[in-house]
Protein backbone atom coordinates (compact mmCIF):
# COMPACT_ATOMS: atom_id res chain seq x y z
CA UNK A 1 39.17 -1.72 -19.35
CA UNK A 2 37.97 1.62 -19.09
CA UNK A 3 34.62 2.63 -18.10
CA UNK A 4 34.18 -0.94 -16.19
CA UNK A 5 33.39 -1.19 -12.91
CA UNK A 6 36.99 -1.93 -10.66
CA UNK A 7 36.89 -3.26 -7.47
CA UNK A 8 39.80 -1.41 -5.00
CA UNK A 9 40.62 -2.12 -1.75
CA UNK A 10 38.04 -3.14 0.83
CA UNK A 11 36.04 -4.85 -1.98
CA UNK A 12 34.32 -1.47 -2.51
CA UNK A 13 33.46 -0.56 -6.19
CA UNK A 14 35.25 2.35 -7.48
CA UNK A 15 33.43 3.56 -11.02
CA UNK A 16 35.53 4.43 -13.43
CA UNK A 17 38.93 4.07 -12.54
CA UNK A 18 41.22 4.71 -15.17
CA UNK A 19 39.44 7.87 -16.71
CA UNK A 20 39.96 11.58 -16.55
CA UNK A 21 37.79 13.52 -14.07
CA UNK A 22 35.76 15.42 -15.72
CA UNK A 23 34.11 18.76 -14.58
CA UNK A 24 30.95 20.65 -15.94
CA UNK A 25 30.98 24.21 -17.13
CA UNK A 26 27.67 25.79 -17.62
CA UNK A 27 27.60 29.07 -19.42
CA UNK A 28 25.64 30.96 -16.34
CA UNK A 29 29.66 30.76 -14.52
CA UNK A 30 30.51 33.09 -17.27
CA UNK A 31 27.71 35.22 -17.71
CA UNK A 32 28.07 39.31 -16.84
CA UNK A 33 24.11 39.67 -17.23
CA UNK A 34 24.20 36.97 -13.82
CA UNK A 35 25.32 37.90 -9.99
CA UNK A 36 27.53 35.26 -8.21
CA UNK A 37 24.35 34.48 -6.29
CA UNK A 38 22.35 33.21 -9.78
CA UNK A 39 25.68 31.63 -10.76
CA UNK A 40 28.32 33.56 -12.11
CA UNK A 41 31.78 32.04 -10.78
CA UNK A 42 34.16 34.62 -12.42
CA UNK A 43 34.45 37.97 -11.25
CA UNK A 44 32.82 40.69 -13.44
CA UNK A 45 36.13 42.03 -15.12
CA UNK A 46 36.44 38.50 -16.86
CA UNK A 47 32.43 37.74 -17.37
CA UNK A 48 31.39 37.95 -20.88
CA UNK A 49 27.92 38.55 -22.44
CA UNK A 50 25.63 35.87 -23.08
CA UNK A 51 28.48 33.32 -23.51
CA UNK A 52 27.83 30.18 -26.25
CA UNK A 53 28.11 26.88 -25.27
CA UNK A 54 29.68 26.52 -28.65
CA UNK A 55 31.77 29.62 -27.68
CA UNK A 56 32.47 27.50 -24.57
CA UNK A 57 33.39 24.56 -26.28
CA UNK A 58 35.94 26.26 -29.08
CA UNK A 59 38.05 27.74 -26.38
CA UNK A 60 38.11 25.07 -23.90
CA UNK A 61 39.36 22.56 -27.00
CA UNK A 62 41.84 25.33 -28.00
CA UNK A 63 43.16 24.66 -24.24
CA UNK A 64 42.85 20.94 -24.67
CA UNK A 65 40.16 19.99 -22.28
CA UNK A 66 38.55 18.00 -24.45
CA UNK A 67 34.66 19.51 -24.07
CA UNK A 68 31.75 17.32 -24.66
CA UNK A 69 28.75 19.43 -25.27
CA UNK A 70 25.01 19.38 -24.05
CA UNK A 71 22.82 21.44 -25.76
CA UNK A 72 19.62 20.59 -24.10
CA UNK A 73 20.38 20.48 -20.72
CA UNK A 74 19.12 23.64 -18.18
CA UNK A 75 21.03 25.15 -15.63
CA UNK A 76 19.61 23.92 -12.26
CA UNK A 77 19.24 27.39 -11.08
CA UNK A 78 17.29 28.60 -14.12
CA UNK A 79 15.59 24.90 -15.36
CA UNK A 80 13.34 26.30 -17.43
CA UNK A 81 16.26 28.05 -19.72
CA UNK A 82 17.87 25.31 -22.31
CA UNK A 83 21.40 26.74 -21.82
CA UNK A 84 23.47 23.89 -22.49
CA UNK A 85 26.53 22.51 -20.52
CA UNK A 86 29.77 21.24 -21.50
CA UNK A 87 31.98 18.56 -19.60
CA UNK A 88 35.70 19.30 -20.02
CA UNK A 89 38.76 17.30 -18.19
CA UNK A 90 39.34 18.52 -14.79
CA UNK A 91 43.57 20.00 -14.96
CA UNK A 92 43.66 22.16 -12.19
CA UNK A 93 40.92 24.12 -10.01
CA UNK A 94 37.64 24.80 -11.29
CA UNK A 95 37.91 28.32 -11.28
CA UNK A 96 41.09 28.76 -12.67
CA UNK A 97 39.47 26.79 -15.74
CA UNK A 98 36.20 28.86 -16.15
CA UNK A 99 38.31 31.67 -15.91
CA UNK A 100 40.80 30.91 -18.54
CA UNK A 101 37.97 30.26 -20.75
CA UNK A 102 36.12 33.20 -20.32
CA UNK A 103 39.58 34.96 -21.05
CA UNK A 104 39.46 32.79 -24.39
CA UNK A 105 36.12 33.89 -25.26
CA UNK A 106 36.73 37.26 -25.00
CA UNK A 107 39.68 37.29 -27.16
CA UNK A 108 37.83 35.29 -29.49
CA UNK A 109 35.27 37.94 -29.58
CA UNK A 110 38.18 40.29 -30.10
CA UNK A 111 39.33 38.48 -33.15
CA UNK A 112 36.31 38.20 -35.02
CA UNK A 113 34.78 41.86 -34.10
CA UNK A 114 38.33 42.48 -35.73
CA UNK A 115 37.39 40.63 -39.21
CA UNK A 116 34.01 42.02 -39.29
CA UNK A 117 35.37 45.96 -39.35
C-alpha cells in the first residue's frame, strides 16, 4: 500500500516506495527583488515580482504537478517571513520546473493586466 513502510533488499527500509517524488518550490526561487545568493534559482530575465504561492500553485497545476500548498511555512533563509511553500511532483530537473513556472506566472500576469485595461 502506499505510504507504508517497504522493506527492499538488504532488509533496509525504504519509505515510501510506490509514490511520486516530490520537490519543494518556495517563492524566494522566483523572486526578482532576491539575488541567487538569498535564493533566487532562475535567472533575472525569468524572475517575477513578489511571486504568490497561490500564483505558484495555479501554474504549476496548469502543468500538472499536482502542488500541495503551505501557507505558513518560512523560507529557511528568511524564517522570520511566512512565505509559504508548495510541494509539486518532481518530472524533470528542478530548475527546469521553477523556471517553467515562473514563465507561467508571468503570462498569467500578462493575461489578467490584459482584462483589467
Amino acid at each position: 500500500m502506499l505510504g507504508e513502510d517497504v522493506v527492499g533488499e538488504r532488509g533496509r527500509k525504504k519509505r515510501n516506495e510506490g509514490m511520486a517524488k516530490r520537490i519543494v518550490i518556495w517563492p524566494a526561487y522566483l523572486a526578482a527583488g532576491k539575488t541567487k545568493r538569498e535564493g533566487r534559482i532562475v535567472s533575472i530575465r525569468y524572475a517575477v515580482k513578489a511571486p504568490k504561492v497561490e500564483e505558484i500553485e495555479k501554474v504549476a497545476r496548469s502543468l500538472n504537478l499536482e502542488p500541495e500548498v503551505e501557507k505558513e511555512k518560512a523560507y529557511p533563509r528568511t524564517h522570520w517571513e511566512k512565505s509559504g511553500r508548495v510541494f509539486v511532483v518532481k518530472r524533470g530537473r528542478k530548475g527546469v520546473i521553477v523556471k517553467e513556472i515562473a514563465k507561467g506566472i508571468k503570462e498569467l500576469r500578462e493575461k489578467t493586466m490584459g482584462t483589467r485595461r
